[in-house]
Protein backbone atom coordinates (compact mmCIF):
# COMPACT_ATOMS: atom_id res chain seq x y z
CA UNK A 1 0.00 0.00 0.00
CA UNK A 2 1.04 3.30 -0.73
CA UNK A 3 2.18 5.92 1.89
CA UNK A 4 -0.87 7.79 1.06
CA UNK A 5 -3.23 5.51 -0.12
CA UNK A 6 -6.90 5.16 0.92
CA UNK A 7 -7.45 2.08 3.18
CA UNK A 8 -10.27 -0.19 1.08
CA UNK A 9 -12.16 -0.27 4.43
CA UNK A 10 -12.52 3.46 4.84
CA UNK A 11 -13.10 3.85 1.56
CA UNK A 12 -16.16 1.25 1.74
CA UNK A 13 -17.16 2.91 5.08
CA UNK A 14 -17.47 6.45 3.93
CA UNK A 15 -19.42 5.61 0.39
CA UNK A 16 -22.25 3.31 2.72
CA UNK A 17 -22.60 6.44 5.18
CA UNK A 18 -23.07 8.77 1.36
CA UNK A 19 -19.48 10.71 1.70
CA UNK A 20 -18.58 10.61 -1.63
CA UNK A 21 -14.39 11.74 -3.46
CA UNK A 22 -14.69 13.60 -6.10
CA UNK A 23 -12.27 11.26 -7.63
CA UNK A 24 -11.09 7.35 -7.07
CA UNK A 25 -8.26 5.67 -8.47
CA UNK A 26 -8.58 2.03 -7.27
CA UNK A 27 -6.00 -0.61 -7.99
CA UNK A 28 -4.66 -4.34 -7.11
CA UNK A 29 -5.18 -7.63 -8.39
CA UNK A 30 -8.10 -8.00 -6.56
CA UNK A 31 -10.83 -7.49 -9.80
CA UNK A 32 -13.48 -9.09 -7.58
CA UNK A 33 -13.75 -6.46 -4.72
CA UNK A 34 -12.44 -3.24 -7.06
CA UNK A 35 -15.94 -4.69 -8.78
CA UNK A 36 -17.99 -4.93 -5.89
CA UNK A 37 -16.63 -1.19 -4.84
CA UNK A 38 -17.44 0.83 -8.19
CA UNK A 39 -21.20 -1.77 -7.57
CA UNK A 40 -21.27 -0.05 -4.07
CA UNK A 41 -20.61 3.61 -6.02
CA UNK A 42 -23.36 2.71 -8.13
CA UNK A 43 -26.24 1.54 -5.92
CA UNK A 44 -25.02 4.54 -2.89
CA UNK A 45 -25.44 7.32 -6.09
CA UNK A 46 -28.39 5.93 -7.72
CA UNK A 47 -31.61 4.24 -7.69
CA UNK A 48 -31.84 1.20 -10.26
CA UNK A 49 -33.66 3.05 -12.93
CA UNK A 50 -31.52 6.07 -12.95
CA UNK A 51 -28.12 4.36 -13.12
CA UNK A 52 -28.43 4.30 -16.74
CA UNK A 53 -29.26 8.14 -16.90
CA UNK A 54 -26.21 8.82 -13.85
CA UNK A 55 -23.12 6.95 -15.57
CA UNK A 56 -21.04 7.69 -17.91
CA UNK A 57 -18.58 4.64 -19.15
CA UNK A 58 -14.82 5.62 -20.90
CA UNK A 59 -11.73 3.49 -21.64
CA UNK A 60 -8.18 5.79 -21.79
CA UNK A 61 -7.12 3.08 -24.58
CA UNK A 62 -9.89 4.63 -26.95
CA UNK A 63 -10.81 8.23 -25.03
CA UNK A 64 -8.34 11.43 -24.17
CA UNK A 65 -8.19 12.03 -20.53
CA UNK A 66 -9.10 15.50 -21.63
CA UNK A 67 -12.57 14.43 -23.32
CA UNK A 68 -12.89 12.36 -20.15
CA UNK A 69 -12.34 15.59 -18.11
CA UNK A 70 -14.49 17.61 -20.25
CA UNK A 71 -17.12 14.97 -19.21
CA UNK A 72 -16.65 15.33 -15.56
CA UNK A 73 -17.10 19.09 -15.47
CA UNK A 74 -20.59 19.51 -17.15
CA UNK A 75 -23.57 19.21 -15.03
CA UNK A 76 -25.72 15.96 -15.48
CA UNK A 77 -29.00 15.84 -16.59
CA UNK A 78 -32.33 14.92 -15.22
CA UNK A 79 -30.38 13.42 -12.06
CA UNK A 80 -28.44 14.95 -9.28
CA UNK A 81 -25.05 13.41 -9.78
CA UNK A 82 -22.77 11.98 -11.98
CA UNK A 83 -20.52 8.67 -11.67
CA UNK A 84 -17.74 8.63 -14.49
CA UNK A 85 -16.16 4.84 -14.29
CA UNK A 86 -12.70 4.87 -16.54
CA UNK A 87 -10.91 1.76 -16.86
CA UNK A 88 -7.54 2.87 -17.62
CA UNK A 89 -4.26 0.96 -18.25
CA UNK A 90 -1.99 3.77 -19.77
CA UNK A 91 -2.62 7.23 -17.38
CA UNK A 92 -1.84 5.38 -13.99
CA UNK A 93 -0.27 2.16 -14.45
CA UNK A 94 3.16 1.03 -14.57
CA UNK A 95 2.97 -0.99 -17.64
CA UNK A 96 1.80 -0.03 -20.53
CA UNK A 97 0.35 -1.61 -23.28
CA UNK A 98 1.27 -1.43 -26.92
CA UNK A 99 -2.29 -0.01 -27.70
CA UNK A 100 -1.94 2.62 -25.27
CA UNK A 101 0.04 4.76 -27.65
CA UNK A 102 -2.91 5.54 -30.01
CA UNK A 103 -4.01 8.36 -28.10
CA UNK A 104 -1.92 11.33 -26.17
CA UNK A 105 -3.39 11.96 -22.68
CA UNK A 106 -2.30 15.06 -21.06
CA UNK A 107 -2.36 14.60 -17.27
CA UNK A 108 -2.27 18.11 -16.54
CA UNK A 109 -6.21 18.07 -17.24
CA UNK A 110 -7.21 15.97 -14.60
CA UNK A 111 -5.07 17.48 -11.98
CA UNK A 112 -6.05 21.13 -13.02
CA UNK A 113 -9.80 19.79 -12.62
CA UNK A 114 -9.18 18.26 -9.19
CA UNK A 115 -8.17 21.48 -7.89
CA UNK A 116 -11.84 22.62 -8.36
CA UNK A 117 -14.06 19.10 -9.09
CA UNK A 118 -17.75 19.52 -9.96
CA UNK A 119 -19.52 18.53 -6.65
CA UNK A 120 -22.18 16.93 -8.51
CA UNK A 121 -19.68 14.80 -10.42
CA UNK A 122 -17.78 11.32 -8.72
CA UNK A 123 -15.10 10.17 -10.92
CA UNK A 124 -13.49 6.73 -10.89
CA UNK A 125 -10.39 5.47 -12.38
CA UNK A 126 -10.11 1.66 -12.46
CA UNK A 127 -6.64 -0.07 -12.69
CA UNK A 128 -5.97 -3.69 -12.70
CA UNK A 129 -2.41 -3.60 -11.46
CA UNK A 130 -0.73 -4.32 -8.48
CA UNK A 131 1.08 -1.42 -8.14
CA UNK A 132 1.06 2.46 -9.63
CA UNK A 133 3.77 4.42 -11.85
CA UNK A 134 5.15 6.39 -9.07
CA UNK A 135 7.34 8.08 -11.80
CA UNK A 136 4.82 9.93 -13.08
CA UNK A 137 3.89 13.56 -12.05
CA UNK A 138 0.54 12.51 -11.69
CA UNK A 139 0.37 9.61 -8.98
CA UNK A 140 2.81 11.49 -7.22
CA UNK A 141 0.36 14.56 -6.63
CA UNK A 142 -2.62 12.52 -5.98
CA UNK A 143 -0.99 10.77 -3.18
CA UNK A 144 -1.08 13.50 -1.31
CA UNK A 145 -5.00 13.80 -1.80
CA UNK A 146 -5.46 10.78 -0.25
CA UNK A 147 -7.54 9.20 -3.55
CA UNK A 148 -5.62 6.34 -4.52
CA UNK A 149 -7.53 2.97 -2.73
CA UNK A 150 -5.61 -0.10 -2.90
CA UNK A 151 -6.98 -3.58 -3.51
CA UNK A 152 -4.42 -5.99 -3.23
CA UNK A 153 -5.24 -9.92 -2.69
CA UNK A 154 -6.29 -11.46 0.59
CA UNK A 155 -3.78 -13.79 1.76
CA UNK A 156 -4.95 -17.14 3.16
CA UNK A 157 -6.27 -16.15 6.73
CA UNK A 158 -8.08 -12.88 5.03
CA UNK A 159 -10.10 -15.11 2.78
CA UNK A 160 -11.45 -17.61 5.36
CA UNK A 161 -12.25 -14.27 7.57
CA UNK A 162 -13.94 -13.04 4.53
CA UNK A 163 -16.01 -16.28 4.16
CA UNK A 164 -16.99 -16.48 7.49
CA UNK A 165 -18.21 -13.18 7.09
CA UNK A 166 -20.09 -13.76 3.87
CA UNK A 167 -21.74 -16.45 5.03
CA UNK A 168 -22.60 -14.38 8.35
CA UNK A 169 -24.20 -11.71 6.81
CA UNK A 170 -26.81 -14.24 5.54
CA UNK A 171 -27.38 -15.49 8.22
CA UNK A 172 -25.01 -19.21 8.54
CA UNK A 173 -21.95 -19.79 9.97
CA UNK A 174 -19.11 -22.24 7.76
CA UNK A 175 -16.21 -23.10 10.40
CA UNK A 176 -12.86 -22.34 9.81
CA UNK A 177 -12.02 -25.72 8.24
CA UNK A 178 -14.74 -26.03 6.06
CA UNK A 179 -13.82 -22.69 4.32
CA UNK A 180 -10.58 -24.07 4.22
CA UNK A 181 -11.93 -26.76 2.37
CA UNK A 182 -13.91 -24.58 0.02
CA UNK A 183 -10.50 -22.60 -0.74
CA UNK A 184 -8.78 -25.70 -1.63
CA UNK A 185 -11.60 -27.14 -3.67
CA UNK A 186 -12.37 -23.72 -5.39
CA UNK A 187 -9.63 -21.83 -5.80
CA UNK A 188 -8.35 -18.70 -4.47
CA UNK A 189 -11.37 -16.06 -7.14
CA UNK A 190 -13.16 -14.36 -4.87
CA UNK A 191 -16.18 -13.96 -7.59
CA UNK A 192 -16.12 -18.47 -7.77
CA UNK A 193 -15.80 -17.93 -3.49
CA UNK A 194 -18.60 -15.73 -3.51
CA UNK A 195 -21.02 -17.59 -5.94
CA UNK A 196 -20.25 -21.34 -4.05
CA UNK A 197 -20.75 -19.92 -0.82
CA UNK A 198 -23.54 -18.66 -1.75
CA UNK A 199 -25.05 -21.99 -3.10
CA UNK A 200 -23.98 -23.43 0.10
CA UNK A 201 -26.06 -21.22 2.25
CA UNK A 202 -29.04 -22.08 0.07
CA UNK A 203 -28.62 -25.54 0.64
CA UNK A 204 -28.18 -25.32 4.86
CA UNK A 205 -31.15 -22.33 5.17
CA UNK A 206 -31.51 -19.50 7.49
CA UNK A 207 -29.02 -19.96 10.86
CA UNK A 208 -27.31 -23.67 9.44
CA UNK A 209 -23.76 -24.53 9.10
CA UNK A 210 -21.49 -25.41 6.48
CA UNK A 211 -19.04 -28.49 7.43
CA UNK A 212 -16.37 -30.01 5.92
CA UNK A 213 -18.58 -32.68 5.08
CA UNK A 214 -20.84 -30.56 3.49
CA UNK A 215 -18.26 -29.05 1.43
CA UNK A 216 -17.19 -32.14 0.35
CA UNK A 217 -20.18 -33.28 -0.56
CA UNK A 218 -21.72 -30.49 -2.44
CA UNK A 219 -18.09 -29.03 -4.12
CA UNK A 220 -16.72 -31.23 -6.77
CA UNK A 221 -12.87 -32.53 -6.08
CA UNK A 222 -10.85 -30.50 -8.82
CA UNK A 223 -8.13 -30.93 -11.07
CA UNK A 224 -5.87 -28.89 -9.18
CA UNK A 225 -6.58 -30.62 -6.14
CA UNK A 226 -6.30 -34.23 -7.53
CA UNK A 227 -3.02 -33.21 -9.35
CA UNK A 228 -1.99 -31.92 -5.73
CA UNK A 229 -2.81 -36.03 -4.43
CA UNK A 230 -1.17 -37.22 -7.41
CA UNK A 231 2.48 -35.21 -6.87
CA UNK A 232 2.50 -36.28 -3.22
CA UNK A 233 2.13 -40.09 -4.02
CA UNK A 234 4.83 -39.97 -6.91
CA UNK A 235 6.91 -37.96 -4.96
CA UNK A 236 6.32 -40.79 -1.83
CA UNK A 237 6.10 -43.39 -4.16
CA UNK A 238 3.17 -44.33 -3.06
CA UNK A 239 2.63 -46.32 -6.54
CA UNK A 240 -1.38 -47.99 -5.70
CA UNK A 241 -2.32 -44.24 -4.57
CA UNK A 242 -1.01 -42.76 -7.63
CA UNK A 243 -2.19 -45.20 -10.14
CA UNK A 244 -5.82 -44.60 -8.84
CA UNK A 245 -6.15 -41.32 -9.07
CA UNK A 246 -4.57 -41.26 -12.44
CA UNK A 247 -6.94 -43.76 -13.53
CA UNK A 248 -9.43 -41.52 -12.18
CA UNK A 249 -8.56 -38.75 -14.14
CA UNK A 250 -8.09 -40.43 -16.97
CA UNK A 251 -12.22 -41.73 -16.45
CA UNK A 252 -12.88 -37.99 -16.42
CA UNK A 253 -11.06 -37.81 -19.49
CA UNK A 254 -8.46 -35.62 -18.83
CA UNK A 255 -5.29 -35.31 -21.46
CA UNK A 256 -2.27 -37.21 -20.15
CA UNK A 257 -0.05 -34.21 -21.64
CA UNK A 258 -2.56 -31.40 -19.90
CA UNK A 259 -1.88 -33.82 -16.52
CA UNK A 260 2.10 -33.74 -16.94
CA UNK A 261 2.09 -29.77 -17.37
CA UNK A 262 0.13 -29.70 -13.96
CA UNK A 263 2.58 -31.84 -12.12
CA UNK A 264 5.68 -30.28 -13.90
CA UNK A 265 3.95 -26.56 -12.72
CA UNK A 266 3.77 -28.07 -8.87
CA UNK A 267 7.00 -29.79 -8.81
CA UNK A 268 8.86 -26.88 -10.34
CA UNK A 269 7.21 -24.67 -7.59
CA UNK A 270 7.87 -26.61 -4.94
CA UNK A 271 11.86 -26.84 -6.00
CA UNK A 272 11.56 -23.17 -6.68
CA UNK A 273 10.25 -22.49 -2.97
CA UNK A 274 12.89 -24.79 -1.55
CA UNK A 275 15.85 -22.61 -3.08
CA UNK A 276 13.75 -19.35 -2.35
CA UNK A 277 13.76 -20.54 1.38
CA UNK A 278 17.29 -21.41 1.73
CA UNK A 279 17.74 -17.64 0.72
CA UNK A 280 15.70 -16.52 3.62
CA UNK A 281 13.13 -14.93 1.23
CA UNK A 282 9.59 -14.35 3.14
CA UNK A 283 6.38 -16.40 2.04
CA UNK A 284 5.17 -12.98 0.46
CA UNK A 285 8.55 -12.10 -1.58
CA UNK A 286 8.66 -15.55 -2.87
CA UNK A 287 5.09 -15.22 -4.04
CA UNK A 288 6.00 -12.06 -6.02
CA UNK A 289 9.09 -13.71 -7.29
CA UNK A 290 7.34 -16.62 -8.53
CA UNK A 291 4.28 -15.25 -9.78
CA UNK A 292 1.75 -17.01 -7.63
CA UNK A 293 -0.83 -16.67 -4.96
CA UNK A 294 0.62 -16.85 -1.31
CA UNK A 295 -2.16 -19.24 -0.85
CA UNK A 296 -0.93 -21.46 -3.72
CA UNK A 297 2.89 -20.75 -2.19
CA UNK A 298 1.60 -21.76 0.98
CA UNK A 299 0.20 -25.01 0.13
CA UNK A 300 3.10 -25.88 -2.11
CA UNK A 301 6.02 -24.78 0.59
CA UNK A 302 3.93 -27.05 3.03
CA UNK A 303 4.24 -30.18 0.47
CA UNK A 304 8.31 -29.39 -0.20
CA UNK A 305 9.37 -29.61 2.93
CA UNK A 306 9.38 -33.34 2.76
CA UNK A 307 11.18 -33.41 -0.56
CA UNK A 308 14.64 -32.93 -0.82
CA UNK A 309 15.54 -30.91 -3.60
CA UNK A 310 17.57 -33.75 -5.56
CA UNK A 311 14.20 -35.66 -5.89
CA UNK A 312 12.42 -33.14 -7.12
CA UNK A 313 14.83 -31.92 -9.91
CA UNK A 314 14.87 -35.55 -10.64
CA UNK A 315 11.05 -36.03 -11.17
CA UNK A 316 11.96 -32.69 -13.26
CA UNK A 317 14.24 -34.27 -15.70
CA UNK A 318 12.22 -37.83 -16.10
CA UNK A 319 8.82 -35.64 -16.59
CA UNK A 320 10.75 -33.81 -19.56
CA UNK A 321 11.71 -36.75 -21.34
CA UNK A 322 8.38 -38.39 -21.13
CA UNK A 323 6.54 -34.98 -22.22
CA UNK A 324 9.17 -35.41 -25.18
CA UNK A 325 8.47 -38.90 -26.26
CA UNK A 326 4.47 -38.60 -25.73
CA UNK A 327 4.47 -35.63 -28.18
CA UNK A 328 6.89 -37.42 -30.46
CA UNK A 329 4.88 -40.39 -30.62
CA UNK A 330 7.51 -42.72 -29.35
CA UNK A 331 5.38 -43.55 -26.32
CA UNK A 332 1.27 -43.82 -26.44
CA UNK A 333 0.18 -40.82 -23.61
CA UNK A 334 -2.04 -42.60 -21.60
CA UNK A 335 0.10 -45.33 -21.48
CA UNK A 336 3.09 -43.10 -21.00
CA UNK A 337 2.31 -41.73 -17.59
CA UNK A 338 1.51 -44.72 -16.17
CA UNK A 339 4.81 -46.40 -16.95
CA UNK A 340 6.59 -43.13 -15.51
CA UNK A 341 4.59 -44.10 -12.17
CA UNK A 342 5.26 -48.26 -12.39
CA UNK A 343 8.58 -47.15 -13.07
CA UNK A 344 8.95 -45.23 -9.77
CA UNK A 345 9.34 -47.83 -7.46
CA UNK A 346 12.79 -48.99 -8.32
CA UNK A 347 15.63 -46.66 -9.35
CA UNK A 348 12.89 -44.98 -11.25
CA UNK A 349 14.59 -42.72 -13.29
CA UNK A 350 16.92 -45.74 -14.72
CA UNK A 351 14.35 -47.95 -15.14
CA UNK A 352 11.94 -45.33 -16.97
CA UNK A 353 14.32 -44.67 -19.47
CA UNK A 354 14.97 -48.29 -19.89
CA UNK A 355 11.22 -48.33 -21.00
CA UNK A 356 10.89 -45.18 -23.19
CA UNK A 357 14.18 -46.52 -24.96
């Protein structure tokens, strides 16, 4: 978060008691509540049938941020205010597209209009990246005006809080483990969160609770998760556990080549966290570093620590050459994968090799 930024919650808090900016510019990789935020703008401003007469929609990749300024400072008509929602990836952001060079946008409009900002008019800026240009002249001065509101992604504990909460304000509890559950099964999207939990409080009615049993019963096992199972028994060569669940898959017609790219993406991670870890990187920095959720990290960092970092590079090399002979044709794919896992149980890299030869 920036020095000066907004906090989301006071944000939130001020636009549900009507205390309106004159102008937002809300970031993070969190799409799902930036979303729910410019909804909150929308329903606090407007009644349902005059949201269509109040807003005013622009994109900086095919509008000036002076026609978008021009906009802001003429009166609206036949309502009382006026809600301007820009996405932008080229005024504010810190990468820029290779479209965003079509137009010229002179930043100098907006901050000579923020100076003196039509009180009937709320503008919005919308900005789906983690973090701001803080080169330019522009995010620099509206730091200081306290605009800039930062949604960055909930970490682990944050999302169960947030579930709990959810499911609270309708009414049911879920306990700790079974949003745990629904994390793992789900995913960390807050908008596939949202719409699952909200199935599940269908299902248990006003005041029930979600289990884990619940969750497991009503949330289908996924990919992700089964891929998860299937990495832990080759790593453990646990060769009966392994076979079944590839079987499994393979009932549920998944691609033996999709399957090896999922277990090649965990494995990798997991050998990437080990080395990150020996550096005495944080959780959080090795996240960043290797482009994945802290919940994902989390999960995987938990896994590697039984794995020394021999086997895994190991599993790394074997998983290459049989990616190489199933797309050569050299090796039928279903048939492929489940050698590599036979193979596993003695000197398995030797005698895999023996069989793809």
């Amino acid at each position: 978060m920036g020095v000066c930024d907004i906090e989301a919650t006071e944000a939130i808090k001020a636009v549900k008691a009507g205390r309106f900016s004159p102008l937002y510019v809300v970031y993070g990789k969190d799409r799902y509540r930036i979303e729910q935020f410019v909804e909150l703008l929308k329903n606090r401003m407007f009644t349902a049938e005059d949201q269509h007469m109040g807003i005013v929609k622009f994109d900086t990749q095919e509008t000036s941020l002076e026609e978008i300024v021009v906009e802001a400072d003429s009166a609206p008509f036949f309502v009382e205010k006026k809600l301007i929602i820009v996405k932008d990836s080229s005024i504010f952001s810190a990468s820029v597209g290779k479209d965003n060079a079509k137009l010229e946008h002179r930043p100098e409009t907006l901050l000579s209009y923020i100076e003196h900002p039509l009180e009937s008019t709320v503008m919005v800026f919308i900005v789906y990246a983690e973090k701001l240009d803080e080169r330019k002249k522009l995010v620099k001065s509206l730091k200081d005006r306290k605009v800039l509101v930062h949604f960055p992604e909930l970490d682990h504990i944050q999302l169960i809080q947030w579930l709990r909460k959810k499911a609270g304000e309708q009414g049911r509890e879920i306990s700790p483990d079974a949003a745990e559950l629904l994390i793992r099964r789900i995913g960390m999207s807050m908008q596939q969160l949202s719409q699952e939990l909200d199935k599940l409080c269908l299902h248990v009615g006003d005041k029930g609770e979600i289990t884990v049993a619940l969750v497991d019963q009503l949330i289908a096992v996924t990919i992700e998760e089964d891929v998860f199972a299937l990495v832990d028994a080759i790593v453990n060569i646990k060769l009966n556990e392994a076979l079944a669940i590839y079987k499994e898959l393979l009932v549920r017609k998944e691609e033996p080549i999709k399957l090896i790219a999922l277990i090649v993406r965990q494995i990798r991670m997991m050998l990437q966290i080990k080395e990150l870890e020996e550096s005495q990187y944080s959780p959080k920095q090795i996240a960043g570093m290797i482009g994945a959720h802290p919940y994902a990290v989390k999960l995987a960092a938990e896994k590697a620590t039984s794995y020394p970092k021999k086997r895994l590079a190991e599993l790394l090399s074997s998983l290459a050459d049989l990616d190489y002979s199933m797309k050569s044709g050299r090796v039928e794919k279903a048939l492929g994968l489940e050698l590599f896992i036979l193979s596993l149980g003695s000197s398995y890299t030797l005698s895999f090799h023996r069989k793809m030869s």
